[in-house]
Protein backbone atom coordinates (compact mmCIF):
# COMPACT_ATOMS: atom_id res chain seq x y z
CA UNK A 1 -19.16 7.67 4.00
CA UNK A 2 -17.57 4.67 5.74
CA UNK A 3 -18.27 4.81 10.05
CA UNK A 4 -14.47 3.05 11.40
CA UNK A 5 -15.51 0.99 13.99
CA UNK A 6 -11.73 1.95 15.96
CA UNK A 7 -11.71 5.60 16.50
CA UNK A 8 -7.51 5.26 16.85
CA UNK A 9 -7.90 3.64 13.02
CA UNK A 10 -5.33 6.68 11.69
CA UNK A 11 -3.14 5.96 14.17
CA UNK A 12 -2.62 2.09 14.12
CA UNK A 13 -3.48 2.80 9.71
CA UNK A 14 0.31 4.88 9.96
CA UNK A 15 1.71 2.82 12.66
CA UNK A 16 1.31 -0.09 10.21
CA UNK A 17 2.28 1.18 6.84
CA UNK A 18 5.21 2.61 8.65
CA UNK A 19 6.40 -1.49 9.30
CA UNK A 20 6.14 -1.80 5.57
CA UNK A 21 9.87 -1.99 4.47
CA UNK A 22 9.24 -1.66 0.79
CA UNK A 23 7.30 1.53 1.27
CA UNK A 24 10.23 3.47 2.57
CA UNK A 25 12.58 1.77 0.41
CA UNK A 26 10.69 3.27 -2.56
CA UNK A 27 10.08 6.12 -0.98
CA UNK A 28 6.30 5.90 -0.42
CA UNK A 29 4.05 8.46 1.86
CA UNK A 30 0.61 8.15 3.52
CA UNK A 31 -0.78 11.44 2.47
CA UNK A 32 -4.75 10.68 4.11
CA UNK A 33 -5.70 8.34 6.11
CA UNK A 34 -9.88 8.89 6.25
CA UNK A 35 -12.54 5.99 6.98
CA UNK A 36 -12.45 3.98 3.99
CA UNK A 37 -9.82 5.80 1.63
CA UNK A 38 -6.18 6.39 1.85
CA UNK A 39 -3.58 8.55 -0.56
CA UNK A 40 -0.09 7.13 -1.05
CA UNK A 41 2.37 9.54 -3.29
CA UNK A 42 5.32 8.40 -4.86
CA UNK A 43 7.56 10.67 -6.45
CA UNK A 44 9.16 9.75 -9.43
CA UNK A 45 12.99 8.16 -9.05
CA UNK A 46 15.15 7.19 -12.41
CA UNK A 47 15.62 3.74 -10.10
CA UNK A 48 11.58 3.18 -10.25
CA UNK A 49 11.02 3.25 -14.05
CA UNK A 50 10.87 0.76 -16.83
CA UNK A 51 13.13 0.93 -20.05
CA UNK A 52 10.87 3.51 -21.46
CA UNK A 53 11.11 5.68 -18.77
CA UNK A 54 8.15 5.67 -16.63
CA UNK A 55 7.30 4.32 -13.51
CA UNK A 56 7.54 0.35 -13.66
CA UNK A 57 4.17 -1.55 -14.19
CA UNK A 58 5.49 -3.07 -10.64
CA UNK A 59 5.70 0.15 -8.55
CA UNK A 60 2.45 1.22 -9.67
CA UNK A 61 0.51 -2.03 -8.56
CA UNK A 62 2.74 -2.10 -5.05
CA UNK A 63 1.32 1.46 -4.13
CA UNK A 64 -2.29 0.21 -5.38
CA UNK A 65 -1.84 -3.02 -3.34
CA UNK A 66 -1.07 -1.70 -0.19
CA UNK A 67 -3.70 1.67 -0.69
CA UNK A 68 -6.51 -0.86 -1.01
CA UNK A 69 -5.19 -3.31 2.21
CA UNK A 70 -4.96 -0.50 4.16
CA UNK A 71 -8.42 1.87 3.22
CA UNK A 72 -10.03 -1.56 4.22
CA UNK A 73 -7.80 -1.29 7.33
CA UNK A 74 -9.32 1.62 8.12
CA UNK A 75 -12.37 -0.30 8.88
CA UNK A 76 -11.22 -3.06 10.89
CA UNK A 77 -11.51 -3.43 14.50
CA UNK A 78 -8.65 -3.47 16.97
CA UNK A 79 -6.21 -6.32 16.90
CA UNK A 80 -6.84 -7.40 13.57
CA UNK A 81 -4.54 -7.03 10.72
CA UNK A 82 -4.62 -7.27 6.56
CA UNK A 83 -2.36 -9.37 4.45
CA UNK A 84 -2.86 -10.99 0.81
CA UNK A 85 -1.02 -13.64 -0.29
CA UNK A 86 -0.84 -14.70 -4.24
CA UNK A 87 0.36 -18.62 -5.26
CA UNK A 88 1.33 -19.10 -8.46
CA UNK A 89 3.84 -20.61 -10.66
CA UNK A 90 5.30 -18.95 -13.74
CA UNK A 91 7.33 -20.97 -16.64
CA UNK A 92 9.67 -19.60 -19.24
CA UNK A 93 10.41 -21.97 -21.73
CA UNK A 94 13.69 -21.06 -24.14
């Protein structure tokens, strides 16, 4: 069991996520918000999924992405915030 070291961590935890643009634009919900763990649903939208027919490889690792940034916000003190940021460079050659 993880001890928060801001006893308003729920609060500021759903005050933040509720910034996050592409969470309501998918449609995203913070179910829990506990010390250390967090529960985001989706439910499933024709607009989210691949050509197959299921939820797009992309969706999935959005919702993971931003459950593990903020169960690690959970943790943090006051006035401190989470944010990853990925460099890269991808080439398609015809």
């Amino acid at each position: 069991m993880f001890e928060p070291v801001d006893a308003d961590y729920e609060r500021r935890t759903r005050e933040s996520f509720a910034r996050q643009g592409i969470m309501a634009h998918i449609g995203a919900v913070l179910d829990v918000v506990q010390p250390g763990h967090v529960e985001i649903s989706l439910p499933f939208l024709p607009q989210l999924s691949q050509q197959h027919g299921f939820f797009h490889a992309g969706v999935i690792s959005t919702i993971a992405d931003s459950a593990g940034g903020y169960a690690g916000f959970t943790l943090f003190a006051t006035g401190t915030q989470t944010l990853m940021s990925i460099v890269g460079r991808a080439g398609v050659r015809g």
